[in-house]
PDB file of N, CA and C in Angstrom:
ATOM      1  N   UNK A   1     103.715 198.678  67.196  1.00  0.00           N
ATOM      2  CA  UNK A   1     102.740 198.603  66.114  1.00  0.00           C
ATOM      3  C   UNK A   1     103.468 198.406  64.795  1.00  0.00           C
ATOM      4  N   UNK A   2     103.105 197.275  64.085  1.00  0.00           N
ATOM      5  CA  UNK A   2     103.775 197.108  62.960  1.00  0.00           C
ATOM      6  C   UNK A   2     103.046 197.934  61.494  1.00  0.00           C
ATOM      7  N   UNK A   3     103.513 197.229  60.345  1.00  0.00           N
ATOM      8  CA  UNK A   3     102.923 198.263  59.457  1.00  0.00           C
ATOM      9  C   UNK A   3     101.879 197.614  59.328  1.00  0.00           C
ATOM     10  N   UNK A   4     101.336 196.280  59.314  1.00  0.00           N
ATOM     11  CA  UNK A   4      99.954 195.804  59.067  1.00  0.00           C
ATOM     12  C   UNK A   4      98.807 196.210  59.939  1.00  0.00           C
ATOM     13  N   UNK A   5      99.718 196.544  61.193  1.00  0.00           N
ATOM     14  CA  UNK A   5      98.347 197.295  62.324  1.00  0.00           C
ATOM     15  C   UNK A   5      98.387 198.750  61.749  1.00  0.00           C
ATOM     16  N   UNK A   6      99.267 199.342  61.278  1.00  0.00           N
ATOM     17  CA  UNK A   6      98.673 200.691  60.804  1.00  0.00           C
ATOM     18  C   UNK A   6      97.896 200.637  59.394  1.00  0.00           C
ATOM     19  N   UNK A   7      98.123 199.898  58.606  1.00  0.00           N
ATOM     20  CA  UNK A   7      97.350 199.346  57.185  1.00  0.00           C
ATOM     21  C   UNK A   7      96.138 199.324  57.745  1.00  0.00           C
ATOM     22  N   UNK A   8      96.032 198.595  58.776  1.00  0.00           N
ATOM     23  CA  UNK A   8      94.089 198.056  59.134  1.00  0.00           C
ATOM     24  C   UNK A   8      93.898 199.069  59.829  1.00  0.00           C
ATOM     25  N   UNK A   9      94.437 199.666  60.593  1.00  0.00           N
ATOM     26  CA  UNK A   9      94.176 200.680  61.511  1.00  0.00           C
ATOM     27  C   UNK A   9      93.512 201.497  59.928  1.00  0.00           C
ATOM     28  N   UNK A  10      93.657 201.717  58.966  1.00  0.00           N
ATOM     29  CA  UNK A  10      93.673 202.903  58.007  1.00  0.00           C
ATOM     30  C   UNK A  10      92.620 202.477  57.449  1.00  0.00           C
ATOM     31  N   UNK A  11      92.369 201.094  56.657  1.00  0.00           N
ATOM     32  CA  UNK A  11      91.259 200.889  56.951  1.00  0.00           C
ATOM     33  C   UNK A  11      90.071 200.775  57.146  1.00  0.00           C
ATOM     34  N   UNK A  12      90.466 200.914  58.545  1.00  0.00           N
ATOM     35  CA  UNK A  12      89.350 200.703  59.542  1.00  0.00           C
ATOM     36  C   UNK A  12      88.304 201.894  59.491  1.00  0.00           C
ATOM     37  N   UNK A  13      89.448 202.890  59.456  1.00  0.00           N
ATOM     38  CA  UNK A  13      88.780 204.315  59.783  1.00  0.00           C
ATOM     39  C   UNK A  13      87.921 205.010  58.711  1.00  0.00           C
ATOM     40  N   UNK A  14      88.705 204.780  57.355  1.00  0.00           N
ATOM     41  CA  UNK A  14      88.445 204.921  55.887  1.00  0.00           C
ATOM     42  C   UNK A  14      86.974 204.525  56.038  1.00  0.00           C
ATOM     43  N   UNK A  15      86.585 203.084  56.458  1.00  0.00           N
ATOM     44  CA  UNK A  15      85.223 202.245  56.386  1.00  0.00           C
ATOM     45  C   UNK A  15      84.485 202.522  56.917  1.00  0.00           C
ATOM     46  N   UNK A  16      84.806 203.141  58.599  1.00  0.00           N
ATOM     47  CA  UNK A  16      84.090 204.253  59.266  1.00  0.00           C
ATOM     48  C   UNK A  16      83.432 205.588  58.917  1.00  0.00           C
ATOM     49  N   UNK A  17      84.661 205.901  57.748  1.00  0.00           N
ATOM     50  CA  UNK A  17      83.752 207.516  57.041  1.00  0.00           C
ATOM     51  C   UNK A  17      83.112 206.874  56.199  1.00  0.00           C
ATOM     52  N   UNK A  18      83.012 205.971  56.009  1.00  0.00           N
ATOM     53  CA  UNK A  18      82.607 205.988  54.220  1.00  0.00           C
ATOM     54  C   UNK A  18      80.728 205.332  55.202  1.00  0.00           C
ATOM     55  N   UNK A  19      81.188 204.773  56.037  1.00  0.00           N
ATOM     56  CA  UNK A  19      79.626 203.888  56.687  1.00  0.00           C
ATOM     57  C   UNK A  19      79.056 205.492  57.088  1.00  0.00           C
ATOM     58  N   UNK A  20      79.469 206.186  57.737  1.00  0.00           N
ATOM     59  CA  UNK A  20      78.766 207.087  58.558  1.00  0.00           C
ATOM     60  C   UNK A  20      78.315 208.230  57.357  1.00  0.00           C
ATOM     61  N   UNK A  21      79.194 208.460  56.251  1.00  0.00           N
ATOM     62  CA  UNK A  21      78.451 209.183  54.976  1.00  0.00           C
ATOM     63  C   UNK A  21      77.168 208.751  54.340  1.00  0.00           C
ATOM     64  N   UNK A  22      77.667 207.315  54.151  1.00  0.00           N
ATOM     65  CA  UNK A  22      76.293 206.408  53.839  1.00  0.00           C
ATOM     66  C   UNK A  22      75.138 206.502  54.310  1.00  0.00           C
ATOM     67  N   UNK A  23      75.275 207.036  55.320  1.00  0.00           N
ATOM     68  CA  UNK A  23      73.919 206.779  56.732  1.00  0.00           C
ATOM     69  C   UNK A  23      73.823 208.000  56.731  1.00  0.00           C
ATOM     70  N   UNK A  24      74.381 209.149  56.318  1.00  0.00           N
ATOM     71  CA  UNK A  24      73.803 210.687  56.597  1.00  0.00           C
ATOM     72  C   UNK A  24      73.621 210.460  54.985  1.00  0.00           C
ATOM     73  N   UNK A  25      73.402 209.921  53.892  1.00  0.00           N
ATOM     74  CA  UNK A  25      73.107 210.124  52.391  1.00  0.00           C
ATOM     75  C   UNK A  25      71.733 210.751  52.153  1.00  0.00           C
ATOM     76  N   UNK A  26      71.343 211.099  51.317  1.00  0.00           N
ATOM     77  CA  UNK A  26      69.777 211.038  51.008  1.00  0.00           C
ATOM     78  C   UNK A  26      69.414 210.229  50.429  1.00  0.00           C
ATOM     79  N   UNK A  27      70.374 208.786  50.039  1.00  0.00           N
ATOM     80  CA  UNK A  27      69.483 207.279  49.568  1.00  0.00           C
ATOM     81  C   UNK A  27      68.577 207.049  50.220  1.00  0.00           C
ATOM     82  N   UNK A  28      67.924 206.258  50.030  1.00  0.00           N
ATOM     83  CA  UNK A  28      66.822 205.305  50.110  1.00  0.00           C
ATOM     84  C   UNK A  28      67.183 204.281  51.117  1.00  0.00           C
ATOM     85  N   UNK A  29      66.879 203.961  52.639  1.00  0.00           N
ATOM     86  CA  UNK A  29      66.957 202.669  53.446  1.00  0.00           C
ATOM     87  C   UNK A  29      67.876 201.768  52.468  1.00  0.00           C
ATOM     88  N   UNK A  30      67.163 201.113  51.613  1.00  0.00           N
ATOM     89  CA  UNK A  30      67.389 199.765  51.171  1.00  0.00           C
ATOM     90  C   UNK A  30      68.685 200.110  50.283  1.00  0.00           C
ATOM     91  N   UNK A  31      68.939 201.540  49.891  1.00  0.00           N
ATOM     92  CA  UNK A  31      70.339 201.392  49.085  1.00  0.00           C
ATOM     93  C   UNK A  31      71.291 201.829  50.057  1.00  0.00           C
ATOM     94  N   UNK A  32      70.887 201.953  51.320  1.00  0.00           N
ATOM     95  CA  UNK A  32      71.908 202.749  52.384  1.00  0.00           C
ATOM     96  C   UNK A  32      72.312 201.210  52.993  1.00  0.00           C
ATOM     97  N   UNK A  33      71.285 200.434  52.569  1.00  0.00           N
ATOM     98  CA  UNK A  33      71.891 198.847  53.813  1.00  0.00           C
ATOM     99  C   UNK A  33      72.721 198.100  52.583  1.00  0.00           C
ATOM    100  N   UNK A  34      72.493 197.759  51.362  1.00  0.00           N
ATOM    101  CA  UNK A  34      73.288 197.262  50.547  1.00  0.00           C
ATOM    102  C   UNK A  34      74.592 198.159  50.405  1.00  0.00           C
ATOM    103  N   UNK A  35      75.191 199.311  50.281  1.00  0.00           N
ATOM    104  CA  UNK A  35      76.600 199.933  50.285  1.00  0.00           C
ATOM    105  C   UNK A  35      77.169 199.653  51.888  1.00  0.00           C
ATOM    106  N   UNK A  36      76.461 199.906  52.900  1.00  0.00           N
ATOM    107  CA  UNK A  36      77.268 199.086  54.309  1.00  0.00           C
ATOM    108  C   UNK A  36      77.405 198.099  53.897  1.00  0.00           C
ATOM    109  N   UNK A  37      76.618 197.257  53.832  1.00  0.00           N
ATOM    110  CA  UNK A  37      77.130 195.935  53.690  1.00  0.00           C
ATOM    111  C   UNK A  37      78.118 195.060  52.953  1.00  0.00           C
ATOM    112  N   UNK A  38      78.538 196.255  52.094  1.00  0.00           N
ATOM    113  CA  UNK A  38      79.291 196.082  50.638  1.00  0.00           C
ATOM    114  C   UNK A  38      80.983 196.860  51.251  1.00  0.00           C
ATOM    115  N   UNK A  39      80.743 197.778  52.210  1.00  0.00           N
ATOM    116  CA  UNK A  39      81.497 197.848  52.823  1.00  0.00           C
ATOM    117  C   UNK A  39      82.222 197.606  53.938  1.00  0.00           C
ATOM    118  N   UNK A  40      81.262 197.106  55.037  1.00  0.00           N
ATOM    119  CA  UNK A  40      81.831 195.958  56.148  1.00  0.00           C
ATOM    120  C   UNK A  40      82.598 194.698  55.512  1.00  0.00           C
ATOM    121  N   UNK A  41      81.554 193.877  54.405  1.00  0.00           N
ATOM    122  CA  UNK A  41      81.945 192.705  53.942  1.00  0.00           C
ATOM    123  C   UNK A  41      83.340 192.580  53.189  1.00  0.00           C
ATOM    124  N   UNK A  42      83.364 194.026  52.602  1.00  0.00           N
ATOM    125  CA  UNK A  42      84.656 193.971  51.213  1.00  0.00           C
ATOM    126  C   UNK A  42      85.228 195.117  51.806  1.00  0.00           C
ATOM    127  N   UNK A  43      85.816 195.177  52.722  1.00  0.00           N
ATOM    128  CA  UNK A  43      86.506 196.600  53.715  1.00  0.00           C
ATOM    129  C   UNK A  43      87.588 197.499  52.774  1.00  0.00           C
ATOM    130  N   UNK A  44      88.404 197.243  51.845  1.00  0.00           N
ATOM    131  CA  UNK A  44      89.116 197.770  50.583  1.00  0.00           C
ATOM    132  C   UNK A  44      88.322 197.819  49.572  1.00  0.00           C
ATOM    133  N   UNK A  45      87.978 196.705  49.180  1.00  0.00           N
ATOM    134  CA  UNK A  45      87.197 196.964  48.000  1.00  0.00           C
ATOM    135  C   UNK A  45      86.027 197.593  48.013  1.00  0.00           C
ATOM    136  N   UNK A  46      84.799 197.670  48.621  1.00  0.00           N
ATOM    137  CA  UNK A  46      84.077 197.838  49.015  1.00  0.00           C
ATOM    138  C   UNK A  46      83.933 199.597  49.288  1.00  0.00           C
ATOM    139  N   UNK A  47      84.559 200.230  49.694  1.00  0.00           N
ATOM    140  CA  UNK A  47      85.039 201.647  50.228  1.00  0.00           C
ATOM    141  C   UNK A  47      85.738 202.026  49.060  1.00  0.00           C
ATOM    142  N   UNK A  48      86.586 201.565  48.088  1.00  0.00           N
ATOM    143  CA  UNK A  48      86.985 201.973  46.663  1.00  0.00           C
ATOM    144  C   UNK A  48      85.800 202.276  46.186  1.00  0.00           C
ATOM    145  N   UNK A  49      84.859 201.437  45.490  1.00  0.00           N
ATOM    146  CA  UNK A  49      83.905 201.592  45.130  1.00  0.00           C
ATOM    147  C   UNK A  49      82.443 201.968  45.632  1.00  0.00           C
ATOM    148  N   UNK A  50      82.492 202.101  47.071  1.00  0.00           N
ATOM    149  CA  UNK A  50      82.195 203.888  47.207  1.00  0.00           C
ATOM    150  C   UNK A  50      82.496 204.987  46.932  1.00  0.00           C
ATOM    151  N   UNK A  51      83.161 205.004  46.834  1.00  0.00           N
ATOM    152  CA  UNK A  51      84.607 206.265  47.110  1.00  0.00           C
ATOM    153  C   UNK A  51      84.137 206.862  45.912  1.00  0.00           C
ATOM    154  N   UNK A  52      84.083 206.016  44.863  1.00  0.00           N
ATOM    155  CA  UNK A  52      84.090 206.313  43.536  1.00  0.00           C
ATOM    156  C   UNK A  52      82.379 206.424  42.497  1.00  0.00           C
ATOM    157  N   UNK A  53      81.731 205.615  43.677  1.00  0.00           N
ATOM    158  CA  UNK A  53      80.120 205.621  42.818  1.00  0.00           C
ATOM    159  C   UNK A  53      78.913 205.424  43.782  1.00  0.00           C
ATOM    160  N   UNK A  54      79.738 205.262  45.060  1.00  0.00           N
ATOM    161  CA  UNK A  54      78.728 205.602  46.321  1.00  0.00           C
ATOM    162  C   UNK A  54      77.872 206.962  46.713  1.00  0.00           C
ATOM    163  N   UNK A  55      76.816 206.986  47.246  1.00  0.00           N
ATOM    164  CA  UNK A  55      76.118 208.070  47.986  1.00  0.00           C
ATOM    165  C   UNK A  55      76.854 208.985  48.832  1.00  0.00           C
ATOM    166  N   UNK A  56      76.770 210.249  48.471  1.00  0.00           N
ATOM    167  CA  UNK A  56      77.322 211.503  49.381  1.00  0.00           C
ATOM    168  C   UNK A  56      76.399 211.442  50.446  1.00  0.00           C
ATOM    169  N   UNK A  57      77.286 211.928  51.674  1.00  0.00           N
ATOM    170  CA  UNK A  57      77.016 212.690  52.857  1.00  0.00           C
ATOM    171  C   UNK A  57      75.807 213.862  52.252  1.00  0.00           C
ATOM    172  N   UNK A  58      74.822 214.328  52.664  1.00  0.00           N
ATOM    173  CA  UNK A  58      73.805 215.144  52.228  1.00  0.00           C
ATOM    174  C   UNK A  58      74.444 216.836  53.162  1.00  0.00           C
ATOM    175  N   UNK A  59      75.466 216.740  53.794  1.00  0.00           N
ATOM    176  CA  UNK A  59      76.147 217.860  54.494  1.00  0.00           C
ATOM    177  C   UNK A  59      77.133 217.971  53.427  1.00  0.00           C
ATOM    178  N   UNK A  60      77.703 217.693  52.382  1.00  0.00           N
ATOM    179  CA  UNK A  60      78.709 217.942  51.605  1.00  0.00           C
ATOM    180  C   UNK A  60      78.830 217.131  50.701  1.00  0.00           C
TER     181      UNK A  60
END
């Protein structure tokens, strides 16, 4: 495994919490499908700017 498979490997996973927070949020449907989509599409960028102005998990 080189360092670019652990880069995406990281990621990958990052985009995984940030989708599955999204989807436990207390947004609204329609603002829960525009931040996935903002994060599948833009997988770094996209998850930054969650990270930073996205919807919380409603468990924490």
């Amino acid at each position: 495994m080189g360092i670019n498979s652990i880069g995406g490997l990281i990621v990958f996973v990052l985009d995984i919490w940030a989708i599955v927070s999204i989807f436990n949020s207390n947004a609204t449907t329609g603002t829960k499908v525009i931040w996935i989509v903002l994060v599948v599409l833009l997988p770094i960028i996209g998850f930054l700017i969650w990270f930073f102005a996205g919807p919380r998990s409603a468990r924490g």
